[in-house]
PDB file of N, CA and C in Angstrom:
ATOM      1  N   UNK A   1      83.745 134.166 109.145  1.00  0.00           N
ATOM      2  CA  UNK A   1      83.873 134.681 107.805  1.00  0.00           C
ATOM      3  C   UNK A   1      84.414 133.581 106.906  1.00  0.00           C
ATOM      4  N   UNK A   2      83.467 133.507 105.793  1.00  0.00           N
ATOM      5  CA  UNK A   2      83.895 132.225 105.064  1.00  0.00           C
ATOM      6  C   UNK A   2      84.639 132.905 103.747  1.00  0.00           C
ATOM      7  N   UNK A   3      86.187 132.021 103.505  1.00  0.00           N
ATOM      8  CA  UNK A   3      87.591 132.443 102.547  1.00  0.00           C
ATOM      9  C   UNK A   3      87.399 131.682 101.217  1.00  0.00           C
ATOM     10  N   UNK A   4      87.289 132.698 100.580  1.00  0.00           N
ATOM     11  CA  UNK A   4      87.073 131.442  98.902  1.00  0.00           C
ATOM     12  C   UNK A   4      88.888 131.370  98.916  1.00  0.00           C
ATOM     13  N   UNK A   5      88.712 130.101  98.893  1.00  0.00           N
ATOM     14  CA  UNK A   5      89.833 129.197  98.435  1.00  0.00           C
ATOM     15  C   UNK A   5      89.951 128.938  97.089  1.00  0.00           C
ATOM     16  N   UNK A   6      90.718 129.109  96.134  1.00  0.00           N
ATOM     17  CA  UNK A   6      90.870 129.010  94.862  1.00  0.00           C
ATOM     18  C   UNK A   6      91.112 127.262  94.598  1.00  0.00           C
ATOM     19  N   UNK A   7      90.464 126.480  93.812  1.00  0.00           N
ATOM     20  CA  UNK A   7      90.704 125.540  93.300  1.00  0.00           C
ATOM     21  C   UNK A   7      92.451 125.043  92.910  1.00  0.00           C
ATOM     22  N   UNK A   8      93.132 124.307  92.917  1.00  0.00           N
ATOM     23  CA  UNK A   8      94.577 124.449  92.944  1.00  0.00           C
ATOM     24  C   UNK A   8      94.791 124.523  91.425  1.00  0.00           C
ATOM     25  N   UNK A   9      93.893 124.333  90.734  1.00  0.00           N
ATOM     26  CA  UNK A   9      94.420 124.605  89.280  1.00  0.00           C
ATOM     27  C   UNK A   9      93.156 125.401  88.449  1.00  0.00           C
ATOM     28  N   UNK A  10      92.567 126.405  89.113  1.00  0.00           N
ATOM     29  CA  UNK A  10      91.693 127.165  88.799  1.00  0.00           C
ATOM     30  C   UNK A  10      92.334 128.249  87.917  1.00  0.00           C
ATOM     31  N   UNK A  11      91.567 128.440  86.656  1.00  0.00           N
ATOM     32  CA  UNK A  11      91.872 129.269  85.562  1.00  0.00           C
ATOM     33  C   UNK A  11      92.646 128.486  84.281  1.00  0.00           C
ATOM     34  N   UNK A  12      93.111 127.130  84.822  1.00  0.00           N
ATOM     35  CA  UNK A  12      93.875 126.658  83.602  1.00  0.00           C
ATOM     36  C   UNK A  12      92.634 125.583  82.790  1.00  0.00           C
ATOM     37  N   UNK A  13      93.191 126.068  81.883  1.00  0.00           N
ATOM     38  CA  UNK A  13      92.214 125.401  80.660  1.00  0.00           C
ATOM     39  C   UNK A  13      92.373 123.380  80.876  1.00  0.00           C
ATOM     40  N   UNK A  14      91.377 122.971  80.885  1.00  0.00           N
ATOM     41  CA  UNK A  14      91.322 121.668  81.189  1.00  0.00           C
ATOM     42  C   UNK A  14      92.233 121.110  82.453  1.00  0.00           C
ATOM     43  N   UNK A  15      91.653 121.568  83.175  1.00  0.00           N
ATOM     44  CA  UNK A  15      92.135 121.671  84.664  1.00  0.00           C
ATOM     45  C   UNK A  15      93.230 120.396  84.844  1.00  0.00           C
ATOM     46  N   UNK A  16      92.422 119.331  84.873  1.00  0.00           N
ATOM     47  CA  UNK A  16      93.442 117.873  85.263  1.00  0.00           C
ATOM     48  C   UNK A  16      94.008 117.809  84.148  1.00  0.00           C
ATOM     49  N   UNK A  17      93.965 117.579  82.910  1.00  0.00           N
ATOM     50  CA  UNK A  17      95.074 117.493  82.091  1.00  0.00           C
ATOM     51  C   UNK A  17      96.651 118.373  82.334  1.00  0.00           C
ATOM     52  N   UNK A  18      96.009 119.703  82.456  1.00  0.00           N
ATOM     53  CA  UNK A  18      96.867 120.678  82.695  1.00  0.00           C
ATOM     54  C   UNK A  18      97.270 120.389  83.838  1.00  0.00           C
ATOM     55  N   UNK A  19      96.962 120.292  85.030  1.00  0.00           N
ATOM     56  CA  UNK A  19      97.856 120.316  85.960  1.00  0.00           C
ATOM     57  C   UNK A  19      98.441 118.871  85.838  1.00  0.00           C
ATOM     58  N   UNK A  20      98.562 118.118  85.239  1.00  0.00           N
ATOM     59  CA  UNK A  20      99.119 116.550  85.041  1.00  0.00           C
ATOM     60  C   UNK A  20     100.627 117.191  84.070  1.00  0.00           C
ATOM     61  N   UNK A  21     100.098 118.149  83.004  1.00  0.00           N
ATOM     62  CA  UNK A  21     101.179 118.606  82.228  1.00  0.00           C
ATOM     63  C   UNK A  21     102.568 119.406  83.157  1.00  0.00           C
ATOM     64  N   UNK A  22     102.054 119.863  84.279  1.00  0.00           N
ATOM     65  CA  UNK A  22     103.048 120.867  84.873  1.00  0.00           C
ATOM     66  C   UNK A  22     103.901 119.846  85.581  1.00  0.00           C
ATOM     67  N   UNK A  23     105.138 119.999  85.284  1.00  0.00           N
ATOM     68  CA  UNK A  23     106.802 119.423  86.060  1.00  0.00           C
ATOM     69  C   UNK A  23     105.984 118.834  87.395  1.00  0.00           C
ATOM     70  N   UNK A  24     106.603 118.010  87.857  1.00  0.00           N
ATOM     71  CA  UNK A  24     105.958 116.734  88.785  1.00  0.00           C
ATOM     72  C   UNK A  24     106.492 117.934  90.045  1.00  0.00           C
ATOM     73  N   UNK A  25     107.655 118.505  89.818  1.00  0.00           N
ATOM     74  CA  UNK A  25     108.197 118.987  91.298  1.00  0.00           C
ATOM     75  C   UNK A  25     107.387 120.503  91.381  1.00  0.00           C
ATOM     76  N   UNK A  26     107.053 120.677  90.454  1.00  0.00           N
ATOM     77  CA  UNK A  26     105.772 121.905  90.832  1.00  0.00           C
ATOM     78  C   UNK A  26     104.628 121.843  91.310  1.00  0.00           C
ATOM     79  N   UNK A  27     104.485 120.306  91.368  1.00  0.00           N
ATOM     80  CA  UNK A  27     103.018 119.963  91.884  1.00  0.00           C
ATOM     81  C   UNK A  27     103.207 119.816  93.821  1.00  0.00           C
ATOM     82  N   UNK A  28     104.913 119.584  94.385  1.00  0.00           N
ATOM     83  CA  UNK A  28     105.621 119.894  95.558  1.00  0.00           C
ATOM     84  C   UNK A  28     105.517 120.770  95.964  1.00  0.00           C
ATOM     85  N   UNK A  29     106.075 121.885  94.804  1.00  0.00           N
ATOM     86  CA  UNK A  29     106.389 123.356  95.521  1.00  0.00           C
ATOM     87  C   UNK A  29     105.324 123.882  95.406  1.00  0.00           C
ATOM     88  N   UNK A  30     103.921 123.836  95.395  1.00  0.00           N
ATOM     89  CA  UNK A  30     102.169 124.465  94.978  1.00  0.00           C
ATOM     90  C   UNK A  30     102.328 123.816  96.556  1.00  0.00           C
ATOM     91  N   UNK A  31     102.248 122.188  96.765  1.00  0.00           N
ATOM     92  CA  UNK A  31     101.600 121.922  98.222  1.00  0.00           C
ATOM     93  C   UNK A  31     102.581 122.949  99.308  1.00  0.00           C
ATOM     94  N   UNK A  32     103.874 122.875  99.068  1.00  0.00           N
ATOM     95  CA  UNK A  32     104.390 123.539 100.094  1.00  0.00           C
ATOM     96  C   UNK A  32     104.165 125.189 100.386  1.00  0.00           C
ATOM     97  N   UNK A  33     103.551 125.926  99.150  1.00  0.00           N
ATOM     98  CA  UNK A  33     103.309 127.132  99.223  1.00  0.00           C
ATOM     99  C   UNK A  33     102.102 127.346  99.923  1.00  0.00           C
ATOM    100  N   UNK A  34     101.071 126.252  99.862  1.00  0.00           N
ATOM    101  CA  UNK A  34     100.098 126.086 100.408  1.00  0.00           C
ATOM    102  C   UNK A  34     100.242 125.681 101.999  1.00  0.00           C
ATOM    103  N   UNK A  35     101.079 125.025 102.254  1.00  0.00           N
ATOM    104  CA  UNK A  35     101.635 124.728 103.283  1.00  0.00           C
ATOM    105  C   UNK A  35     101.864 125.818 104.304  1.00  0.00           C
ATOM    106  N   UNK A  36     102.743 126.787 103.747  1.00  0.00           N
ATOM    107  CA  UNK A  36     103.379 128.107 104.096  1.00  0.00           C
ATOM    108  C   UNK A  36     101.959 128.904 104.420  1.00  0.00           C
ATOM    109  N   UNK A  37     100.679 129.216 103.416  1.00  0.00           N
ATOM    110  CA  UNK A  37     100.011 130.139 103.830  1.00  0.00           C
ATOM    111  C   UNK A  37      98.888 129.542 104.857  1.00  0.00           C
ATOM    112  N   UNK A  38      99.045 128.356 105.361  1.00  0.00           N
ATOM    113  CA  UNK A  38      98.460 127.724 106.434  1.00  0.00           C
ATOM    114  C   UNK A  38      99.045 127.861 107.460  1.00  0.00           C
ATOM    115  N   UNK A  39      99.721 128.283 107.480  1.00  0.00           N
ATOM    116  CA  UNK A  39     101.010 128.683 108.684  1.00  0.00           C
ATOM    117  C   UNK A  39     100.426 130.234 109.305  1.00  0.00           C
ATOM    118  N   UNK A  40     100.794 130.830 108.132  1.00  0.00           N
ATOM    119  CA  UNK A  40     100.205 132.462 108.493  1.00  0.00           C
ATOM    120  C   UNK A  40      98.691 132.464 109.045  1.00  0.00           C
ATOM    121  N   UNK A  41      98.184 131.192 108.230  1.00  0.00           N
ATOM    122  CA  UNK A  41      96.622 131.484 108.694  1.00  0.00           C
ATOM    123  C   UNK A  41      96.346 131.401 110.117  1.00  0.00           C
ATOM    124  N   UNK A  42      97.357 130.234 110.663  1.00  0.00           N
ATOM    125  CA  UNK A  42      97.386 129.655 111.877  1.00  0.00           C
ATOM    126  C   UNK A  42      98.158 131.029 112.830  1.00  0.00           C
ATOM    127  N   UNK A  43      98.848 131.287 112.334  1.00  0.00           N
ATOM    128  CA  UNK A  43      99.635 132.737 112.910  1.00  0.00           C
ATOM    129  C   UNK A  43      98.290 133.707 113.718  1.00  0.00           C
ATOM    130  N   UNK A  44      97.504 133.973 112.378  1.00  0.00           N
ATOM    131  CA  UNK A  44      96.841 134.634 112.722  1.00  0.00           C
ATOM    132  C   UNK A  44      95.596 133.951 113.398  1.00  0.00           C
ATOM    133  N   UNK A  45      95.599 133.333 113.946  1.00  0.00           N
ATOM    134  CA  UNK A  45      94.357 132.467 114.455  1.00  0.00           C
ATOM    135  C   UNK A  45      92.967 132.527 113.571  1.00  0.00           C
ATOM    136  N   UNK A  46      93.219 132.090 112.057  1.00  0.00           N
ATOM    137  CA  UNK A  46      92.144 131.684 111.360  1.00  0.00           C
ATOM    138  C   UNK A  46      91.739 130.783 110.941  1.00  0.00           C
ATOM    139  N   UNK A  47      91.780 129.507 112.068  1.00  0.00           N
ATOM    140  CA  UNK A  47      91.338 128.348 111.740  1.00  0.00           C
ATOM    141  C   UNK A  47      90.358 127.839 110.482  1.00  0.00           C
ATOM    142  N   UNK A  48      89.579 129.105 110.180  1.00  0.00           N
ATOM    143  CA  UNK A  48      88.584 128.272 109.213  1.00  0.00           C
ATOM    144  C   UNK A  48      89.202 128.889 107.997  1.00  0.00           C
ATOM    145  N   UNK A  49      90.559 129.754 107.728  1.00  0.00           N
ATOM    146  CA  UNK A  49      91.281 129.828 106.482  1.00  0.00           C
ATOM    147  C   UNK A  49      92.112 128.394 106.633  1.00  0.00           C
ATOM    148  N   UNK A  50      92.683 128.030 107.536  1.00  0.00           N
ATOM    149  CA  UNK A  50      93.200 126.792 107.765  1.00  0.00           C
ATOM    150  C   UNK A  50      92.687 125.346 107.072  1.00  0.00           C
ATOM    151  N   UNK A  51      91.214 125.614 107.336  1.00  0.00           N
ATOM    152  CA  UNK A  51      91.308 124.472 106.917  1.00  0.00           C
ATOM    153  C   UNK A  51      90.335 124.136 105.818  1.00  0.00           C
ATOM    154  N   UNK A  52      90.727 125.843 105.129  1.00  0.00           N
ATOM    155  CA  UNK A  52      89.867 125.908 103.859  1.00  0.00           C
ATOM    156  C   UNK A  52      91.447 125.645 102.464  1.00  0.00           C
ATOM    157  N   UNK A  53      92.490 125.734 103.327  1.00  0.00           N
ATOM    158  CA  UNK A  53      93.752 125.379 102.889  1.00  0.00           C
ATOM    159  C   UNK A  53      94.165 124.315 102.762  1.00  0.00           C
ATOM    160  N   UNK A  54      93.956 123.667 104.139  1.00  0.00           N
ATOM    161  CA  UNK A  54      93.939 122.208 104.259  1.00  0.00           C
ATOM    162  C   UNK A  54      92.792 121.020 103.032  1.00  0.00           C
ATOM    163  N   UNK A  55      91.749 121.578 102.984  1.00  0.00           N
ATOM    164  CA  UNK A  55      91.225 120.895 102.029  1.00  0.00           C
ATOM    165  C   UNK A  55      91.846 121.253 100.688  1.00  0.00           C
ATOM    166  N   UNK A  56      91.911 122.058 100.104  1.00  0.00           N
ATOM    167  CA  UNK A  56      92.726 122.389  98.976  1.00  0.00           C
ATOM    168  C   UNK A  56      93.845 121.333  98.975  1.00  0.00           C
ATOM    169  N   UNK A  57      94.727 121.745  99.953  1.00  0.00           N
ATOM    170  CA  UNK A  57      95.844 120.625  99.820  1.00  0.00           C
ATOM    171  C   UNK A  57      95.613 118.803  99.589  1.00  0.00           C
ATOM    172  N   UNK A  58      94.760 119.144  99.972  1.00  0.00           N
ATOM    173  CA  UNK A  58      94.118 117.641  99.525  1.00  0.00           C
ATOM    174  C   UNK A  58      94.004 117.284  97.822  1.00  0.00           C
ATOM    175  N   UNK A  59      93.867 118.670  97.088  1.00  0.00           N
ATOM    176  CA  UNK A  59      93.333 117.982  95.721  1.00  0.00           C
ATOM    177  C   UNK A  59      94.729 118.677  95.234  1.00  0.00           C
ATOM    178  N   UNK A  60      95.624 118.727  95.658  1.00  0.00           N
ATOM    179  CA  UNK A  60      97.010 119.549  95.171  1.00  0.00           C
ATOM    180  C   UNK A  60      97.897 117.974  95.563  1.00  0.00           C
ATOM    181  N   UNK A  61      97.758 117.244  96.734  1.00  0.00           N
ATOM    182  CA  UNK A  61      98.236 115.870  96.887  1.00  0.00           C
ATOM    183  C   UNK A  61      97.552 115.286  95.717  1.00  0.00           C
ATOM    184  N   UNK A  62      96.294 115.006  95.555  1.00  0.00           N
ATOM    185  CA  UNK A  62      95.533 114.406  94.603  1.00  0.00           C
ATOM    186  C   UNK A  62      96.168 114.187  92.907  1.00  0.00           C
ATOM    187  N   UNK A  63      96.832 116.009  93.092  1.00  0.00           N
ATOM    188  CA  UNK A  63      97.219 115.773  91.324  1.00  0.00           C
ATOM    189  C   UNK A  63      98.386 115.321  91.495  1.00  0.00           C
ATOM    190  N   UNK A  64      99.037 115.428  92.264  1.00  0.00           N
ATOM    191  CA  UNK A  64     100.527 115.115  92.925  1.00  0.00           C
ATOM    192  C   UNK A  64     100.671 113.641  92.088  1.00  0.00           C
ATOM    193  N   UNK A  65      99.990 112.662  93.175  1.00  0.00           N
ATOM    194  CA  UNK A  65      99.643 111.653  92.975  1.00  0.00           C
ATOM    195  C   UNK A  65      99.390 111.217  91.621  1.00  0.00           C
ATOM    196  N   UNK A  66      98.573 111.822  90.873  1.00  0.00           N
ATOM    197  CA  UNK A  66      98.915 111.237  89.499  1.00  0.00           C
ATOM    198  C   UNK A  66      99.507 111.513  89.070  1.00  0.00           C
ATOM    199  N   UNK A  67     100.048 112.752  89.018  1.00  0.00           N
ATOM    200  CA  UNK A  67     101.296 113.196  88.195  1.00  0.00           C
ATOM    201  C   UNK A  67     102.701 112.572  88.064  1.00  0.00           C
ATOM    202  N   UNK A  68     102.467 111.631  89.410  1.00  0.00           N
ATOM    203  CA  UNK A  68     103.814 110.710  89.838  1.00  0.00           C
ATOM    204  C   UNK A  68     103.867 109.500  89.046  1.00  0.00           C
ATOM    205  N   UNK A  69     102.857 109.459  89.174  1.00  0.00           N
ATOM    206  CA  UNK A  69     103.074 108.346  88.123  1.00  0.00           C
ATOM    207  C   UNK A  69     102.849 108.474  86.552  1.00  0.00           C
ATOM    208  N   UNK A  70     102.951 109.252  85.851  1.00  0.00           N
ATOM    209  CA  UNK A  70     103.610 109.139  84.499  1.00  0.00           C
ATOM    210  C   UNK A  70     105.352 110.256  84.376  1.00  0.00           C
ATOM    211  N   UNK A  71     105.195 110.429  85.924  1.00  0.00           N
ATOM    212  CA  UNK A  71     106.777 111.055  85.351  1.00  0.00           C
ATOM    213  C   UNK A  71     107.646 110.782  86.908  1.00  0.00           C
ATOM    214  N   UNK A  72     108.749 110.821  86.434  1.00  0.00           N
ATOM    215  CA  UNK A  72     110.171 110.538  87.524  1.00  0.00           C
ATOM    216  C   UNK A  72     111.057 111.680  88.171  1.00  0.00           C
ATOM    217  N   UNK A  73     111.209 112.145  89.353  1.00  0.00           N
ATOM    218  CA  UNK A  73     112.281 112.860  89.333  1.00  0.00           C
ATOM    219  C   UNK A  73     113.394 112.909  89.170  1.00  0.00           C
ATOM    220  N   UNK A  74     114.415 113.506  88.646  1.00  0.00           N
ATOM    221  CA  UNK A  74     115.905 113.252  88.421  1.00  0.00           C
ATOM    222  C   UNK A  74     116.196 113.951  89.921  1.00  0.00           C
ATOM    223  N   UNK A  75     117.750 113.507  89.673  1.00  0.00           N
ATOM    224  CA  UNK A  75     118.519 113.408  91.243  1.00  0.00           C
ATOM    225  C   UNK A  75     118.340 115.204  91.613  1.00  0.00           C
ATOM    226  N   UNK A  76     118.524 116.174  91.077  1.00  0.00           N
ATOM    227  CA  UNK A  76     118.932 117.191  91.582  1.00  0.00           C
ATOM    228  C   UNK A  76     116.943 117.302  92.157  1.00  0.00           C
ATOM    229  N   UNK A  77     116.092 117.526  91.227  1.00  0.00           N
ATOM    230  CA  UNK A  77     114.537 117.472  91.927  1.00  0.00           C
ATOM    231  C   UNK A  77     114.290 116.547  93.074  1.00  0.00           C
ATOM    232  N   UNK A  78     114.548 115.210  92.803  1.00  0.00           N
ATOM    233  CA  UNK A  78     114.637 114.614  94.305  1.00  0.00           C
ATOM    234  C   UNK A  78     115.036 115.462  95.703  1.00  0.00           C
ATOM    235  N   UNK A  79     116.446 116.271  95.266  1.00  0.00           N
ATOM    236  CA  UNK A  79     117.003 116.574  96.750  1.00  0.00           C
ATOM    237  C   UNK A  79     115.862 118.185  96.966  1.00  0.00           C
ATOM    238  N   UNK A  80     115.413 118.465  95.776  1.00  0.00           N
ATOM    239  CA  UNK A  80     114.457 120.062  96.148  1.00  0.00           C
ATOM    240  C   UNK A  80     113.076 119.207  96.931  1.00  0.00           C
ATOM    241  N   UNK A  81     112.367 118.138  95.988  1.00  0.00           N
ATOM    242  CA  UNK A  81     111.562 117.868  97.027  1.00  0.00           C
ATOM    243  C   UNK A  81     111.967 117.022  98.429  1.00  0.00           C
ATOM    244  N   UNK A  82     113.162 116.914  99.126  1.00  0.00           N
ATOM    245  CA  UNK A  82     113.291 116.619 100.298  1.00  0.00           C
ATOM    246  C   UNK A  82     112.979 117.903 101.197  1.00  0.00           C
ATOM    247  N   UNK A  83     113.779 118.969 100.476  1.00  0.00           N
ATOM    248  CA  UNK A  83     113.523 120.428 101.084  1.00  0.00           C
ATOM    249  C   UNK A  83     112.111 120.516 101.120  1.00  0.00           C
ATOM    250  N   UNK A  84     111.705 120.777 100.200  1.00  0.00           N
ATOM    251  CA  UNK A  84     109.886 120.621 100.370  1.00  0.00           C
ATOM    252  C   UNK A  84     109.851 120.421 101.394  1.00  0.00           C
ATOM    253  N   UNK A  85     109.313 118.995 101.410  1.00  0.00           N
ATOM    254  CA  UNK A  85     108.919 117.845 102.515  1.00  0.00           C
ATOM    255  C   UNK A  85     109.497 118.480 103.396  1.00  0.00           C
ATOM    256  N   UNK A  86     110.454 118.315 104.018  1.00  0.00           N
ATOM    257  CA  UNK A  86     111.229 119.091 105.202  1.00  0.00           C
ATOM    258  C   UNK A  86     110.430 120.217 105.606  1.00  0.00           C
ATOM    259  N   UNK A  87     110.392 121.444 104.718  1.00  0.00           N
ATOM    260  CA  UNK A  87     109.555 122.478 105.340  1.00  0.00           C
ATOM    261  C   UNK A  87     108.201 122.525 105.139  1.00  0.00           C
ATOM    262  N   UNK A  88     107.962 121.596 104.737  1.00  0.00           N
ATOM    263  CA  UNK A  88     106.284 120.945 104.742  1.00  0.00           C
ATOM    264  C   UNK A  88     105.903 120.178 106.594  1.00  0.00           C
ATOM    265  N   UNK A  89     106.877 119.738 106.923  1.00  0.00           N
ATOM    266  CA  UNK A  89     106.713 119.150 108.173  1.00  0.00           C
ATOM    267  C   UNK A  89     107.109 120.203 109.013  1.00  0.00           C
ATOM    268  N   UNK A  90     108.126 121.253 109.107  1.00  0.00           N
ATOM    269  CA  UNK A  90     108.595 122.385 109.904  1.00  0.00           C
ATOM    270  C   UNK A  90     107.122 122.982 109.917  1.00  0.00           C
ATOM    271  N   UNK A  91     106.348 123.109 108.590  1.00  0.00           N
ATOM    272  CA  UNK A  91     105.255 124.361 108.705  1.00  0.00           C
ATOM    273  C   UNK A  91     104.009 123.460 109.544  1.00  0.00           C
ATOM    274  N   UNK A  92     103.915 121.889 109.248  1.00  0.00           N
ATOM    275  CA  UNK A  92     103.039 121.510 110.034  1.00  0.00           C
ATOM    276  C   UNK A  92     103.194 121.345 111.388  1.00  0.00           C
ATOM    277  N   UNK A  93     104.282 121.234 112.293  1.00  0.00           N
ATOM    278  CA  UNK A  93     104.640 121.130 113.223  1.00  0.00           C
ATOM    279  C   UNK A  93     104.297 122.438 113.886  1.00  0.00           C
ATOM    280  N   UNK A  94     104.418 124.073 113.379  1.00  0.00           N
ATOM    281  CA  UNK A  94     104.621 125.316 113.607  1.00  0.00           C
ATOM    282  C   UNK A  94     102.631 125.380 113.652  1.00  0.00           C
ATOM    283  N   UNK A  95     102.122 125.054 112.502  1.00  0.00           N
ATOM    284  CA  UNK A  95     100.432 124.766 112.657  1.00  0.00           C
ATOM    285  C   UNK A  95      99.827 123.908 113.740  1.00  0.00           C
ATOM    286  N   UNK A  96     100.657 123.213 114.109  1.00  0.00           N
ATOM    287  CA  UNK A  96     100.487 122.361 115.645  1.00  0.00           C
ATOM    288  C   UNK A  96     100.471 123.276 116.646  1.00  0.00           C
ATOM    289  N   UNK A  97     101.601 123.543 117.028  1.00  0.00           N
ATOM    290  CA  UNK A  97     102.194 124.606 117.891  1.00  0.00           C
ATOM    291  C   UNK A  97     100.878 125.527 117.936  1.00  0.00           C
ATOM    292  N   UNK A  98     100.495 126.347 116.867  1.00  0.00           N
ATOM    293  CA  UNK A  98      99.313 127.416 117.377  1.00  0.00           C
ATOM    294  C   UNK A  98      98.153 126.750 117.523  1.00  0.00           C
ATOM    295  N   UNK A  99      97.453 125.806 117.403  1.00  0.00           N
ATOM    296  CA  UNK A  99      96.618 124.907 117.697  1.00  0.00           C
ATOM    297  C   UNK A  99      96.174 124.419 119.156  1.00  0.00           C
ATOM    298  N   UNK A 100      98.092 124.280 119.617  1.00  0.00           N
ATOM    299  CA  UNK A 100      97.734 123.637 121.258  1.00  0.00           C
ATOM    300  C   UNK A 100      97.085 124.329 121.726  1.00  0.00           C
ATOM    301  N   UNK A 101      96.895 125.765 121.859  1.00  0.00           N
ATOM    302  CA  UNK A 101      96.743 126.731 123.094  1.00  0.00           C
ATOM    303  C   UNK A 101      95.176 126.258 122.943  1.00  0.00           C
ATOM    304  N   UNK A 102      94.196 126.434 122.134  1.00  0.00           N
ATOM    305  CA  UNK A 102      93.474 126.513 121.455  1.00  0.00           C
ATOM    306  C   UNK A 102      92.866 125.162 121.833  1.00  0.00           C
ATOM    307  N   UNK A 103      93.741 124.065 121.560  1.00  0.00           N
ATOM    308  CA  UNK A 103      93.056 122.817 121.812  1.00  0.00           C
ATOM    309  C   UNK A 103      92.990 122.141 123.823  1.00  0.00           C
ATOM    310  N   UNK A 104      94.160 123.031 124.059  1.00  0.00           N
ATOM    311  CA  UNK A 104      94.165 123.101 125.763  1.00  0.00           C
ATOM    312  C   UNK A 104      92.792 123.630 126.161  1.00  0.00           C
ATOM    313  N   UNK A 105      92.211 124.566 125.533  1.00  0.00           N
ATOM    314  CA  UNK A 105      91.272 125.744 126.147  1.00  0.00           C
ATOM    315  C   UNK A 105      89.982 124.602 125.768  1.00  0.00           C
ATOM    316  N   UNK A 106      90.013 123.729 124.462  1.00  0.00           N
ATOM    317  CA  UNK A 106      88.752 122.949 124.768  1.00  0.00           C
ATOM    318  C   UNK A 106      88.272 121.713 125.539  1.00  0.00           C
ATOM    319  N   UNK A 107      89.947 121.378 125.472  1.00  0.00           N
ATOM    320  CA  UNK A 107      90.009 119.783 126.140  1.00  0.00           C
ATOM    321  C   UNK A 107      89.112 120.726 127.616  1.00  0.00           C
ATOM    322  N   UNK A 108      89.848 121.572 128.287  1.00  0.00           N
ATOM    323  CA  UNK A 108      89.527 121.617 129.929  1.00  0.00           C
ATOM    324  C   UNK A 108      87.430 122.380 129.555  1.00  0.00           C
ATOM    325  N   UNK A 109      87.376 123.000 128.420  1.00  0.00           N
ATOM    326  CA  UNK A 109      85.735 123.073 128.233  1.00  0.00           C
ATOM    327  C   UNK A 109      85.308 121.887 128.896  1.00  0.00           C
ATOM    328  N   UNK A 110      85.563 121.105 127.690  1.00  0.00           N
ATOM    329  CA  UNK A 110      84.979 119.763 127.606  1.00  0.00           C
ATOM    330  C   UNK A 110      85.101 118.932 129.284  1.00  0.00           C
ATOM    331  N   UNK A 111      86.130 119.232 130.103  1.00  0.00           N
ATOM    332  CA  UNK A 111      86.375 118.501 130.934  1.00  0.00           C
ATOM    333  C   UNK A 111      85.207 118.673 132.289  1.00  0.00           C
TER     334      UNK A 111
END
């Protein structure tokens, strides 16, 4: 079953401008929310919501990325996106985790 994935800045009027306009640390807390519902997807063993998430996150890094560079975080946003990051790696590590069983069962296919 194929998951429409919403564009990461779908509905806003002039998409890249606009998402360039939104606070640099919102363009963090979007990947990490995205992060989070890749988790559940993985929970639920829906690999192909996974990695209809996973590509998304790609163009959510993408605006990230420019957005970084015309703006700076101050000290207190710095320490929120460490948290991010932090549970950005907890949720990928946890998306690992449901993966192995999964990737055990093909390695020995394959073997």
């Amino acid at each position: 079953m194929k998951h429409k994935v919403e564009h990461p800045d779908e509905g806003l009027v002039g998409t890249p401008r606009a998402a360039r306009a939104r606070p640099l640390i919102e363009h963090y807390e979007r990947i990490a929310e995205a992060s989070h519902r890749m988790v559940a997807a993985a929970d639920a063993g829906d690999w192909t919501l996974v990695e209809d998430i996973g590509l998304q996150c790609v163009g959510l890094v993408a605006t990230l990325k420019e957005a970084a560079r015309a703006e700076a975080l101050g000290a207190a946003e710095r320490e929120r996106r460490l948290q991010l990051l932090r549970g950005i790696l907890r949720d990928d590590a946890r998306i690992r985790a449901c993966a192995e069983p999964w990737l055990r069962n093909l390695e020995q296919f394959l073997s």
